[in-house]
N, C-alpha and C. Protein backbone atom coordinates (compact mmCIF):
# COMPACT_ATOMS: atom_id res chain seq x y z
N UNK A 1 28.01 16.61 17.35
CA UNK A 1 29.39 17.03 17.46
C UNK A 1 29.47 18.19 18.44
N UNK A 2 30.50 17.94 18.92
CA UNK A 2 31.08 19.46 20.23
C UNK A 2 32.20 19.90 19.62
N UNK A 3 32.07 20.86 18.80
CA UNK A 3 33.00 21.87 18.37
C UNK A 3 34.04 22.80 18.62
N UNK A 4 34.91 23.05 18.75
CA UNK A 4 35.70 24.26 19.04
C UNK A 4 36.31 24.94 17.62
N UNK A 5 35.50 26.15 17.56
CA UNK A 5 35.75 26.53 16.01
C UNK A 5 36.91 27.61 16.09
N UNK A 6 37.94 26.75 14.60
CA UNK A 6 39.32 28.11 14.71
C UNK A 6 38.86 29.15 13.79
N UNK A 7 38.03 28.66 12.34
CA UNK A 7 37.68 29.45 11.63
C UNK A 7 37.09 28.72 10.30
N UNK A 8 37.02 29.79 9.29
CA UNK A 8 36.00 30.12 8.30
C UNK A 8 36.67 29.94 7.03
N UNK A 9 36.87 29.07 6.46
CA UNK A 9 37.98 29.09 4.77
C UNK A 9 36.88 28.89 3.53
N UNK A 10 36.51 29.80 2.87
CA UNK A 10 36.52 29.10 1.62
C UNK A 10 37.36 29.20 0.10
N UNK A 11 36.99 27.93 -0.65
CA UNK A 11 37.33 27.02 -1.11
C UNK A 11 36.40 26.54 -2.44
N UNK A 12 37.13 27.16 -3.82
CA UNK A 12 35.80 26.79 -4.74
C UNK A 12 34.05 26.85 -4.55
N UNK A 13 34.41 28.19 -4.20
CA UNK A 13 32.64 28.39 -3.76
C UNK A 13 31.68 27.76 -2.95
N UNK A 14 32.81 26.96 -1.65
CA UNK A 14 31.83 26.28 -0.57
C UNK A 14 33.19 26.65 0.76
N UNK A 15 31.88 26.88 1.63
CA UNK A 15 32.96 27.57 3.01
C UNK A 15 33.21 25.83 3.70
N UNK A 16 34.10 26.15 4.33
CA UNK A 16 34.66 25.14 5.70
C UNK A 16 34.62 25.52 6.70
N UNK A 17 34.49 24.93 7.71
CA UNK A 17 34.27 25.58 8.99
C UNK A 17 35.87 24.53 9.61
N UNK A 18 36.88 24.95 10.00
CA UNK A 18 37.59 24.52 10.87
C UNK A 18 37.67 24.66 12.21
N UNK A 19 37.39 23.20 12.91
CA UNK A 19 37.50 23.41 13.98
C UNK A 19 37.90 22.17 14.64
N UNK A 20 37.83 22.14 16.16
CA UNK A 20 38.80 21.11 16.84
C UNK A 20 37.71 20.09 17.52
N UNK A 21 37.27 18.73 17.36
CA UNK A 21 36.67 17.84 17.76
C UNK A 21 37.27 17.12 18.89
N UNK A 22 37.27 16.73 20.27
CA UNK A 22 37.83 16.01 20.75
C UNK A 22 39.58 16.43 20.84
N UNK A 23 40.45 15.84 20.45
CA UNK A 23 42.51 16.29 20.13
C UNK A 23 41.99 16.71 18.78
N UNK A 24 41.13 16.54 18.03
CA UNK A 24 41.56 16.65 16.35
C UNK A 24 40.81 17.61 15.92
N UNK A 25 41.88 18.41 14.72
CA UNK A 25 40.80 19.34 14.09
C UNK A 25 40.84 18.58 12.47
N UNK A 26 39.69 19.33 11.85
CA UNK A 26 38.51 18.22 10.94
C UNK A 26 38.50 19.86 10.40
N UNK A 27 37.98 19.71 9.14
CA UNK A 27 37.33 20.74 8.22
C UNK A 27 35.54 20.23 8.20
N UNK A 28 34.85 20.69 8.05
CA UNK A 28 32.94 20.52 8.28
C UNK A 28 32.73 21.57 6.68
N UNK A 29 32.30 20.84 5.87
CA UNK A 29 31.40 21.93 5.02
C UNK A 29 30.25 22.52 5.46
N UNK A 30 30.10 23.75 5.93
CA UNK A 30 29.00 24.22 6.48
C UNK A 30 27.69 24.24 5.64
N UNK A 31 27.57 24.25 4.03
CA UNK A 31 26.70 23.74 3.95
C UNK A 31 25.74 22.24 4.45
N UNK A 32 26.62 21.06 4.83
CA UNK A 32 25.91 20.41 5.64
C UNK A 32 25.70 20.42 7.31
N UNK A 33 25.73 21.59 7.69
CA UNK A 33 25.50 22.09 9.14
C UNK A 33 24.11 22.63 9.17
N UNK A 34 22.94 21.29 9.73
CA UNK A 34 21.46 21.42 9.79
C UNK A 34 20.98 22.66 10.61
N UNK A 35 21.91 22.27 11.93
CA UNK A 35 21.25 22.81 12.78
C UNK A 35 22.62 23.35 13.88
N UNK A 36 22.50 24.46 14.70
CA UNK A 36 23.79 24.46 16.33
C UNK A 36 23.23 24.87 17.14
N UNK A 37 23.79 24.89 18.17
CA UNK A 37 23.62 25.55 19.35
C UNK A 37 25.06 26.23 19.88
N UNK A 38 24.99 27.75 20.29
CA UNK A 38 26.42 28.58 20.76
C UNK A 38 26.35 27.91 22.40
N UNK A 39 26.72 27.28 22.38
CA UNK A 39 27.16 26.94 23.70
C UNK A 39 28.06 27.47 24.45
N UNK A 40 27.58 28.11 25.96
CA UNK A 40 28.35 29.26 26.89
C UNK A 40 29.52 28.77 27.27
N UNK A 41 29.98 27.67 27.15
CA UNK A 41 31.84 27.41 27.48
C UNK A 41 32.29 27.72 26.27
N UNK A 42 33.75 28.47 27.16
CA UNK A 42 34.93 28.60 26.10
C UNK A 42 35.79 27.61 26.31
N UNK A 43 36.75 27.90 25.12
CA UNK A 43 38.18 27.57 24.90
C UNK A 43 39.47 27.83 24.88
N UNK A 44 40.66 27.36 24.78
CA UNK A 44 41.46 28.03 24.52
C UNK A 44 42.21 27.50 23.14
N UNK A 45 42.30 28.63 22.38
CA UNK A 45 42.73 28.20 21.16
C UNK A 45 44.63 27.61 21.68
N UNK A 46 44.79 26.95 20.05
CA UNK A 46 45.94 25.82 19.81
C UNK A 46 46.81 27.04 20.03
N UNK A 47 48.07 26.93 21.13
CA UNK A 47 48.78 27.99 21.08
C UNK A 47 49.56 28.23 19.12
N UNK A 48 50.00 28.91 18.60
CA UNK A 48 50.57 29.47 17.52
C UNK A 48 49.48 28.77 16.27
N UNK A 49 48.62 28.61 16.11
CA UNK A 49 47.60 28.03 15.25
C UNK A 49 47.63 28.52 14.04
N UNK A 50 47.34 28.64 12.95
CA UNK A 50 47.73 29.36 11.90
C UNK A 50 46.67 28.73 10.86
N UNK A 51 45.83 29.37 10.64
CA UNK A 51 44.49 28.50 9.28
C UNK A 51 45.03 28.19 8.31
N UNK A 52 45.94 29.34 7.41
CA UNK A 52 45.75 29.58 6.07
C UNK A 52 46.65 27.93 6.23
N UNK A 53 48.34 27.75 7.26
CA UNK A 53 48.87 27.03 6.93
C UNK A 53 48.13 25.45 6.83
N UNK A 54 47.24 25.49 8.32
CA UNK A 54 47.02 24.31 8.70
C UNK A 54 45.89 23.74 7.62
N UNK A 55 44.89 24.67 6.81
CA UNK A 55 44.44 24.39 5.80
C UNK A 55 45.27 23.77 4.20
N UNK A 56 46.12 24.37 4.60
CA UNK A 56 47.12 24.08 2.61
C UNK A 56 47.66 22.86 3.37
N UNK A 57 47.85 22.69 4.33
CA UNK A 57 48.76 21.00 4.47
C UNK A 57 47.29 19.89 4.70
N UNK A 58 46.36 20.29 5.26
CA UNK A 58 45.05 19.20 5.02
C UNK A 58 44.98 19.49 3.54
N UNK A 59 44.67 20.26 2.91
CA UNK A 59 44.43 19.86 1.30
C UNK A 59 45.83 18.95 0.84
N UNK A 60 46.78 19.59 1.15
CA UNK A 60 47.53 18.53 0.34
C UNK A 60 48.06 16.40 1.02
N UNK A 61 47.31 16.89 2.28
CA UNK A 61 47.11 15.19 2.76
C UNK A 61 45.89 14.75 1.80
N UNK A 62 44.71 15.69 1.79
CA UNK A 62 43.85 14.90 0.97
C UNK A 62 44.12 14.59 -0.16
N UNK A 63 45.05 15.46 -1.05
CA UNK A 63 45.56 14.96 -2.34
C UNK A 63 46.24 13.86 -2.57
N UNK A 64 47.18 13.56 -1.41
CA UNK A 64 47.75 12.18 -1.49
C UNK A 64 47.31 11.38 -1.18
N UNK A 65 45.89 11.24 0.07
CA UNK A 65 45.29 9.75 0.22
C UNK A 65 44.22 9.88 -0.94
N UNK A 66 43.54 11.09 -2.19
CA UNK A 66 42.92 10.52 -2.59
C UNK A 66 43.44 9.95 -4.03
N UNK A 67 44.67 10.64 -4.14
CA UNK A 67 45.74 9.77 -5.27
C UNK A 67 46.83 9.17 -5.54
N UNK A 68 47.05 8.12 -4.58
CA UNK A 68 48.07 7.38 -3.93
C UNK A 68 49.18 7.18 -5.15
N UNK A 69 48.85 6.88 -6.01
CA UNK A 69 49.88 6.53 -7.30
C UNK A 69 50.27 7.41 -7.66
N UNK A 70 51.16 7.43 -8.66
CA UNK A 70 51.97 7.98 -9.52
C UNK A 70 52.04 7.68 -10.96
N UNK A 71 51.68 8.31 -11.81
CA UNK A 71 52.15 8.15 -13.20
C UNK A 71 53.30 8.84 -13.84
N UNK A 72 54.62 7.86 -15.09
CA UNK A 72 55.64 8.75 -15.00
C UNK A 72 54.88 8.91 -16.58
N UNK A 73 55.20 10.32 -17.10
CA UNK A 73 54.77 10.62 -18.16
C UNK A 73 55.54 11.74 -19.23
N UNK A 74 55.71 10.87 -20.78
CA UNK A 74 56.87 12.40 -20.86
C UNK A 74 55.44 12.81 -21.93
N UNK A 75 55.46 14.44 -22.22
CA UNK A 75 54.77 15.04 -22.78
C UNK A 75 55.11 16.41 -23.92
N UNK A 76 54.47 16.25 -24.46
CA UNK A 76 54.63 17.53 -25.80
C UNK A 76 54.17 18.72 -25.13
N UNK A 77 54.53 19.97 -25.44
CA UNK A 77 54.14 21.03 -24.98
C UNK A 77 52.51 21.00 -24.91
N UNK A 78 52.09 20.97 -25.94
CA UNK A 78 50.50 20.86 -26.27
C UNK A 78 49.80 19.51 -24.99
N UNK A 79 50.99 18.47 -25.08
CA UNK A 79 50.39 17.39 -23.99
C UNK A 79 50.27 18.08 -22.48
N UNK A 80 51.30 19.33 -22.17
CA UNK A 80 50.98 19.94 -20.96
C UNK A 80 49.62 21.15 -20.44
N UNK A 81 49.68 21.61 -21.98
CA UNK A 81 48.64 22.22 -22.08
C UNK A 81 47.22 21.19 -21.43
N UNK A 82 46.40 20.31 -22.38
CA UNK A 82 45.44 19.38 -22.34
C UNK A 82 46.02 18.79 -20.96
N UNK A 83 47.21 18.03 -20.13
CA UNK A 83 47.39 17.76 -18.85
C UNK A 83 46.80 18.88 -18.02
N UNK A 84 47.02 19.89 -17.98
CA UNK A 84 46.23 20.80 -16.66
C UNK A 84 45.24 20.88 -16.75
N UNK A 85 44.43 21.05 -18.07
CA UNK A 85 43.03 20.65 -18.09
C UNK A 85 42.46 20.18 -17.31
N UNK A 86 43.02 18.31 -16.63
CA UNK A 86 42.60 17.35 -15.59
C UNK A 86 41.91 17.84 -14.05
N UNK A 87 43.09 19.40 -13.56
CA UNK A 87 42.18 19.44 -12.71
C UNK A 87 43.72 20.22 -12.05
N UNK A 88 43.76 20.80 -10.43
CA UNK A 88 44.78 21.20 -10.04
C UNK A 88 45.74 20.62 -9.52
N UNK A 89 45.75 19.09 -9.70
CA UNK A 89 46.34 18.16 -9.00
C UNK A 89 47.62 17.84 -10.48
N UNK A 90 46.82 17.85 -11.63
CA UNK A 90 47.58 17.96 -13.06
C UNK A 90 48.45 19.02 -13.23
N UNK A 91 47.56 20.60 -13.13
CA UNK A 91 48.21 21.32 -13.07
C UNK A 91 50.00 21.96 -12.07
N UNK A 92 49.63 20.99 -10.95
CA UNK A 92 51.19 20.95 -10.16
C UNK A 92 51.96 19.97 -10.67
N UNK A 93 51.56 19.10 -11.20
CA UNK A 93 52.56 18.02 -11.86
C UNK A 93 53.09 19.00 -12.89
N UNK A 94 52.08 19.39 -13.69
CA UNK A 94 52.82 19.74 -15.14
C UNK A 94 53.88 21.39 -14.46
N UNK A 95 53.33 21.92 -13.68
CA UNK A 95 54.36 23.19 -13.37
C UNK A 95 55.92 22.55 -12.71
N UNK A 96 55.89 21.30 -12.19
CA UNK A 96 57.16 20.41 -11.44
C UNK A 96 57.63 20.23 -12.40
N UNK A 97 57.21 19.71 -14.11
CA UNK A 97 57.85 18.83 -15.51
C UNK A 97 59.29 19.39 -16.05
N UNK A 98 59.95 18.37 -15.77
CA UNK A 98 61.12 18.69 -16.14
C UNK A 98 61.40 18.18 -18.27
N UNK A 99 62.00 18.93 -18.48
CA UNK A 99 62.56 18.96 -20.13
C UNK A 99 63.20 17.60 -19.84
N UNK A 100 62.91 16.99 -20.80
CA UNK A 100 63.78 15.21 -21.05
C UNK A 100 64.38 14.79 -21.96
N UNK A 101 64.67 16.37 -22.90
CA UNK A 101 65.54 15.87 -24.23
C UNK A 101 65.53 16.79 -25.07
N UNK A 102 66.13 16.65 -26.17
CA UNK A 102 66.36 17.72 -27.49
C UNK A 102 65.07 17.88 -27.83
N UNK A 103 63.87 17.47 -27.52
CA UNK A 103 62.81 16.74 -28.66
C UNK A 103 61.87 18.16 -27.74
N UNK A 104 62.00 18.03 -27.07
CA UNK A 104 60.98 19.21 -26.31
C UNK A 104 59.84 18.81 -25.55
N UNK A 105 59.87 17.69 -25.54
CA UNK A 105 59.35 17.31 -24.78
C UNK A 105 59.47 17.08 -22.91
N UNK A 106 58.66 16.98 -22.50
CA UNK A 106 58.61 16.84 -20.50
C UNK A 106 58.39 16.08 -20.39
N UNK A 107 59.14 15.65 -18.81
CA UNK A 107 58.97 14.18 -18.43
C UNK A 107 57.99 14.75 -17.04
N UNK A 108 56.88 14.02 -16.43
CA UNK A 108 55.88 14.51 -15.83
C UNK A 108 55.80 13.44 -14.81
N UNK A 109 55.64 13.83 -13.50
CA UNK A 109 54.95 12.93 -12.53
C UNK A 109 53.75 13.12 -11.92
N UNK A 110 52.84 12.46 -12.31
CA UNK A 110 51.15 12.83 -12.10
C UNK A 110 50.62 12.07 -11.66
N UNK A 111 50.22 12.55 -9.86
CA UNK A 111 48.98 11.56 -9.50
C UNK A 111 47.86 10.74 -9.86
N UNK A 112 47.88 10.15 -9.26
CA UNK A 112 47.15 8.52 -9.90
C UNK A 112 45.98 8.57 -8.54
N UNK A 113 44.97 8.48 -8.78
CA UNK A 113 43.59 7.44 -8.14
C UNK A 113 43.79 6.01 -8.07
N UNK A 114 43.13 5.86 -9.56
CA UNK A 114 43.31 4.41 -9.95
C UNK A 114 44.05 4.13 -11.68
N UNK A 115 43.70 2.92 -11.83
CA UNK A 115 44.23 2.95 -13.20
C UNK A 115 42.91 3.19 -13.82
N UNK A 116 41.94 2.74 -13.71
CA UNK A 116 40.45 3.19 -14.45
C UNK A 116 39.67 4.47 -14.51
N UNK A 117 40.29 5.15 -13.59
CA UNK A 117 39.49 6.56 -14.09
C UNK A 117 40.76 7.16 -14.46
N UNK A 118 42.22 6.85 -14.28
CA UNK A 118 43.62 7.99 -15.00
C UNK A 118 43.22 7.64 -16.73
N UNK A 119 42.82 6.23 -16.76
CA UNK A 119 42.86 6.07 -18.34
C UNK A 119 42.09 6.36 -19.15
N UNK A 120 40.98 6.68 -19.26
CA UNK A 120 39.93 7.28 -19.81
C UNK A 120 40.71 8.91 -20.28
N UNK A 121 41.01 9.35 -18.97
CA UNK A 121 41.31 10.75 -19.08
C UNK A 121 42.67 11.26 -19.61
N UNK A 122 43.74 9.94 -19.59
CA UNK A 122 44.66 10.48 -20.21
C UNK A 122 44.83 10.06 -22.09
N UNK A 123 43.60 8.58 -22.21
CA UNK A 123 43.25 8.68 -23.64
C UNK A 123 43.22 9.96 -24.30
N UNK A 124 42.20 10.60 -23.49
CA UNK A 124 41.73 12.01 -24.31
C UNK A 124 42.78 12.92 -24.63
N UNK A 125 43.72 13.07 -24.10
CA UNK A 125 45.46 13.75 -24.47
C UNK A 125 46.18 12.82 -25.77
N UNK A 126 45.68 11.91 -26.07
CA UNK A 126 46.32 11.53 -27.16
C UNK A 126 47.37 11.60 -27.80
N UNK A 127 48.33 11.49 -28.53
CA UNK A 127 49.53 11.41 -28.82
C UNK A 127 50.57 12.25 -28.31
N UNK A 128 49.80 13.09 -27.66
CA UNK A 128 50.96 14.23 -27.06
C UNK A 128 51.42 13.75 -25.47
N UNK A 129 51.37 12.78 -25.60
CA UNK A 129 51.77 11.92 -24.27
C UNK A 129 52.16 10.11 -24.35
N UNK A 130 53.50 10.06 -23.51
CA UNK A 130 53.72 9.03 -23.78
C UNK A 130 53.71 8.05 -22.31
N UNK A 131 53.28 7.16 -22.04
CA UNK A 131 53.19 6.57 -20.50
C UNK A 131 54.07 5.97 -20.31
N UNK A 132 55.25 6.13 -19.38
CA UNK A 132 56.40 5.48 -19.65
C UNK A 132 56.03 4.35 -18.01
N UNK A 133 55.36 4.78 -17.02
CA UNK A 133 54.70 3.60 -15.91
C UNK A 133 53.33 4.48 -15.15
N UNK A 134 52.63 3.48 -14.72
CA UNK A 134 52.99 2.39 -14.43
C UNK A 134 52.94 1.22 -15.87
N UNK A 135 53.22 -0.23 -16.44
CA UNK A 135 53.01 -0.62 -17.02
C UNK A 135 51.27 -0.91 -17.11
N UNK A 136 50.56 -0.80 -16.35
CA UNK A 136 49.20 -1.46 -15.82
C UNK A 136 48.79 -0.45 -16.61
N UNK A 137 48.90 1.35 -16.55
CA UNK A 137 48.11 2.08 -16.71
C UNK A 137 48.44 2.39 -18.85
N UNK A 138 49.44 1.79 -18.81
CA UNK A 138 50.17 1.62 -20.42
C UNK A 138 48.81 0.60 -21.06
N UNK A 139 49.09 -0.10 -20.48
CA UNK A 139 47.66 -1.50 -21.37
C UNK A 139 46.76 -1.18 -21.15
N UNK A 140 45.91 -0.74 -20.00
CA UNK A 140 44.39 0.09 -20.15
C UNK A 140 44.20 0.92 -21.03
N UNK A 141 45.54 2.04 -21.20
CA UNK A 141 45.04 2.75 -22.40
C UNK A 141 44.69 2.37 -23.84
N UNK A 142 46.10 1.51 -23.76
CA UNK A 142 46.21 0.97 -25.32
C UNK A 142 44.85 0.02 -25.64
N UNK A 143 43.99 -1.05 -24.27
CA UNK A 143 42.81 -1.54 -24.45
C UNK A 143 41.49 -0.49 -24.91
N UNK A 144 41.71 0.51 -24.11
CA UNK A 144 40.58 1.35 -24.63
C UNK A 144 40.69 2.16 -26.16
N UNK A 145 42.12 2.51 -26.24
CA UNK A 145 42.16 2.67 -27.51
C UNK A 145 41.80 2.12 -29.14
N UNK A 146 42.22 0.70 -28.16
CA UNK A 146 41.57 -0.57 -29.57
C UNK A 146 39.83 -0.51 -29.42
N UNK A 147 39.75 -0.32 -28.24
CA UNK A 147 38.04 -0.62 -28.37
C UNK A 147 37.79 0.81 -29.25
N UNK A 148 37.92 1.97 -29.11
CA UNK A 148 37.39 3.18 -29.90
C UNK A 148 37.54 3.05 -31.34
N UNK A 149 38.71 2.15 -31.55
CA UNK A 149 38.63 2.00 -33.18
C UNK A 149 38.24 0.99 -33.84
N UNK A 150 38.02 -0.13 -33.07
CA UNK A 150 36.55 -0.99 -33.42
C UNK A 150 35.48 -0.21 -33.36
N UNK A 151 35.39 0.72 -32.69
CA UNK A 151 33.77 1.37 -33.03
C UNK A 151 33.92 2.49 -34.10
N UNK A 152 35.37 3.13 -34.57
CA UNK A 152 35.10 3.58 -35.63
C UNK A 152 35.03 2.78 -36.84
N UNK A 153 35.30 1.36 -36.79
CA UNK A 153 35.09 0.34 -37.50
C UNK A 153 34.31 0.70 -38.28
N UNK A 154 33.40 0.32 -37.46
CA UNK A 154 32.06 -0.51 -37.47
C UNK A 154 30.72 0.62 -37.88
């Protein structure tokens, strides 16, 4: 790679190196940076360039290509609690949750991956959540649910 570096971000205890490849700039975890060379040409930086911004809008593209779906979800206070748990992608859903009734409960819109790894994880929230769509991610749960109580069966 031929680099043009804007700068240095880190990020949950691993740095990024931002910089401009070719027209495009790319984030590089510098822990996988083997080896460089400072090479004697310069550059000229992106006129008005700005890290902190151009960093928070790549994180939040990566959030949407890596969780294309949507789940609509209404929840118990306690269900918002155990929802942020999931991770910070949960945690902005549940701070968006709007109140959906006398009952006190929130109605929630929470990124989706797939239906096979949302359902596992929203089993574990258990009654303090109700899946109102997709329908797909409604029957995975309720399948895994029947399987856990055949094994408390048994």
């Amino acid at each position: 790679w031929r680099l043009e570096p804007y700068g240095l971000v880190l990020k949950a205890g691993n740095w990024y190196l931002v910089a401009k490849s070719g027209q495009k700039l790319r984030s590089f975890n510098v822990a996988d940076i083997m080896a460089l060379d400072v090479l004697p040409e310069r550059f000229t930086p992106l006129a008005g360039f700005d890290l902190a911004t151009w960093w928070a809008e790549s994180a939040r593209s990566f959030e949407e290509r890596l969780r294309p779906g949507t789940a609509v979800l209404r929840a118990s206070p306690i269900g918002l609690q155990r929802l942020r748990l999931l991770g910070s992608f949960a945690g902005e859903a549940v701070a968006n949750a709007k109140l959906s009734g006398d009952d006190g409960w929130y109605m929630v819109k929470l990124p989706l991956e797939t239906i096979e790894s949302a359902a596992p994880a929203l089993l574990g929230i258990g009654p303090e959540i109700d899946v109102i769509e997709p329908t797909d991610l409604r029957a995975e749960i309720a399948r895994l649910a029947g399987l856990v109580l055949q094994r408390m069966k048994s």
